[in-house]
C-alpha atoms as a PDB file:
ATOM      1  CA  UNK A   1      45.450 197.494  61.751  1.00  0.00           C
ATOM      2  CA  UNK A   2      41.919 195.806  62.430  1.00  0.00           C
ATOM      3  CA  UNK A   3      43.469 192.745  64.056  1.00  0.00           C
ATOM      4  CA  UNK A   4      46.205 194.450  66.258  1.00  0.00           C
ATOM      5  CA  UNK A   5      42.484 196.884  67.638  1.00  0.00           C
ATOM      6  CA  UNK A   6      41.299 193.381  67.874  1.00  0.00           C
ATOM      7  CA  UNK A   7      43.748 191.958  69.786  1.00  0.00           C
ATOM      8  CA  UNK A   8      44.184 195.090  72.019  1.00  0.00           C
ATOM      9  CA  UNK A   9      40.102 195.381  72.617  1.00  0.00           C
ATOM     10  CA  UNK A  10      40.751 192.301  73.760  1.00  0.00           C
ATOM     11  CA  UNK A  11      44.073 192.315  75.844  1.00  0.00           C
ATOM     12  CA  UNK A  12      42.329 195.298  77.963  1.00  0.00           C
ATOM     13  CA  UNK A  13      39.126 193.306  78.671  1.00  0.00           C
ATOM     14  CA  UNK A  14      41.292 190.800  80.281  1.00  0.00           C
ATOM     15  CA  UNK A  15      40.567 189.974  84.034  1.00  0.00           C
ATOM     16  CA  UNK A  16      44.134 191.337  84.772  1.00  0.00           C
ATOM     17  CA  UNK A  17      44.360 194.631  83.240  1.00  0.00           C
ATOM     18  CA  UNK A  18      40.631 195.466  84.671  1.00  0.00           C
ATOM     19  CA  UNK A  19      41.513 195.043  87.859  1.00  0.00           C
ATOM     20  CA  UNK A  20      44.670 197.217  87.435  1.00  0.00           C
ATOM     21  CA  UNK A  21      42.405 200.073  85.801  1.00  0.00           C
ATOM     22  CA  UNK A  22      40.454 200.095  89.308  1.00  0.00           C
ATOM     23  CA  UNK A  23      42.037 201.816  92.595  1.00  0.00           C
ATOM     24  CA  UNK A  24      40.280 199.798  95.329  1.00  0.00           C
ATOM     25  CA  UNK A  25      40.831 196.632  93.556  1.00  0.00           C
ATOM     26  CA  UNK A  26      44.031 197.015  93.166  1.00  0.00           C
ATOM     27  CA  UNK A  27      44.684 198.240  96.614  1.00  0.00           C
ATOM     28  CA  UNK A  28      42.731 195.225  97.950  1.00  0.00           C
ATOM     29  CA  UNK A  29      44.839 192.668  95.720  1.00  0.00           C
ATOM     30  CA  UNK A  30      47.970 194.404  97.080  1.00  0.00           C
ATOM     31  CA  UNK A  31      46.556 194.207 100.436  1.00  0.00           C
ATOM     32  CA  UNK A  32      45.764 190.253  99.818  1.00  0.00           C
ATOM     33  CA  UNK A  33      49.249 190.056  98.376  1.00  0.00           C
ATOM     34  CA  UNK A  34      50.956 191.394 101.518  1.00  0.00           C
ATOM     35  CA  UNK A  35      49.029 189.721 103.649  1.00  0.00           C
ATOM     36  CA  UNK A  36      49.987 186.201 102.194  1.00  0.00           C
ATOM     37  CA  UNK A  37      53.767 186.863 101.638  1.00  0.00           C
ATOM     38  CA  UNK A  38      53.763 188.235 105.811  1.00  0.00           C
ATOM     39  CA  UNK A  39      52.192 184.967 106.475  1.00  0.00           C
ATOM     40  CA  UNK A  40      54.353 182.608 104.253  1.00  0.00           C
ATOM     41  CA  UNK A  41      57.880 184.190 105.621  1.00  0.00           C
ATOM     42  CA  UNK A  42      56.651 184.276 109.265  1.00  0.00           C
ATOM     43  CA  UNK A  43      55.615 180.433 108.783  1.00  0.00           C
ATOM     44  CA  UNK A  44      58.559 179.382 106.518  1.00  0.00           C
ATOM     45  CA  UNK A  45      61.148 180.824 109.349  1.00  0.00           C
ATOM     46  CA  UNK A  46      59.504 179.167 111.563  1.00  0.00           C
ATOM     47  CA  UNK A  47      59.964 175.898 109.788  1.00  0.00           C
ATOM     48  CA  UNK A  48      63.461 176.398 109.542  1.00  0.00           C
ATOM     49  CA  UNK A  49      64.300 177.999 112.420  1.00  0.00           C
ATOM     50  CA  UNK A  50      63.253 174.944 114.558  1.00  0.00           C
ATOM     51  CA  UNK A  51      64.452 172.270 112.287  1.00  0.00           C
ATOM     52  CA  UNK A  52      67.487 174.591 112.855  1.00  0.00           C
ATOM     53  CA  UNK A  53      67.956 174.319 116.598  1.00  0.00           C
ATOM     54  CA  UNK A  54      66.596 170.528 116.421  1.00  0.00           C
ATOM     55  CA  UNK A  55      69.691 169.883 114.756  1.00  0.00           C
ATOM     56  CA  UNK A  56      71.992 172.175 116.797  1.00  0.00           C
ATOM     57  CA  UNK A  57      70.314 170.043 119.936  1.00  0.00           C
ATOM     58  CA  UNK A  58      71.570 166.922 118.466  1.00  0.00           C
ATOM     59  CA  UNK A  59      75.197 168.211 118.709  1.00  0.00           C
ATOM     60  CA  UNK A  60      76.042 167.680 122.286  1.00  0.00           C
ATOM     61  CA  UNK A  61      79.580 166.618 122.169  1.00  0.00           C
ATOM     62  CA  UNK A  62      80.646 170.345 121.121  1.00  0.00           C
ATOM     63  CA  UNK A  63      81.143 171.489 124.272  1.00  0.00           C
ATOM     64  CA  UNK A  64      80.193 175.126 123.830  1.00  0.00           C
ATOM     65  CA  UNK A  65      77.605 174.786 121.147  1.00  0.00           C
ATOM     66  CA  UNK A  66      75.926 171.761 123.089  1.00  0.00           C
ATOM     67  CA  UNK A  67      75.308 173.584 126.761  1.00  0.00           C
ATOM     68  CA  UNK A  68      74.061 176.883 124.373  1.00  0.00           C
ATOM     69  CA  UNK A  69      71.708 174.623 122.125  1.00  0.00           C
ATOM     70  CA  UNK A  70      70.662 172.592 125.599  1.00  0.00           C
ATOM     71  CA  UNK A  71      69.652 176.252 127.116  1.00  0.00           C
ATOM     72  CA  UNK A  72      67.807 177.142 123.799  1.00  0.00           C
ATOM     73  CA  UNK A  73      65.575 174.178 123.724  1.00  0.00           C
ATOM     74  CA  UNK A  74      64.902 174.562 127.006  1.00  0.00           C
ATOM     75  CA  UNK A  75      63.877 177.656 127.310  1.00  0.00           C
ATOM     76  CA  UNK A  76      61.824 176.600 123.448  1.00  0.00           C
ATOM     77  CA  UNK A  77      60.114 173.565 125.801  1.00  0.00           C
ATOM     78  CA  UNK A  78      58.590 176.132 128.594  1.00  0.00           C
END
């Protein structure tokens, strides 16, 4: 029974757990969190949204997907 207080004692000291036991750190690690995964989709979509059309560009001989990826990069380029 001593070691499992131990070990408890010592599992709610952690770094973790305090800052779950406290409302405006929590909120602000939350807030941190958010902030980070916003920035990392908006960024990431990016990425692949223009590697995405760079590649559609480089299809020209499709008639109809060539002229609409042509427009898109132009309108990308302005």
């Amino acid at each position: 029974m001593k070691k499992i207080e131990r070990e408890l004692g010592r599992f709610n000291s952690h770094r973790l757990i305090a800052a779950y036991n406290s409302i405006p750190r929590l909120l602000f690690y939350q807030f941190l969190k958010g902030i980070s995964f916003g920035l990392g989709s908006v960024l990431g979509a990016t990425i692949v949204v223009s590697i995405l059309v760079y590649l559609l560009s480089q299809i020209e001989f499709i008639p109809i997907v060539g002229e609409w990826v042509k427009h898109i990069a132009q309108e990308i380029k302005k």
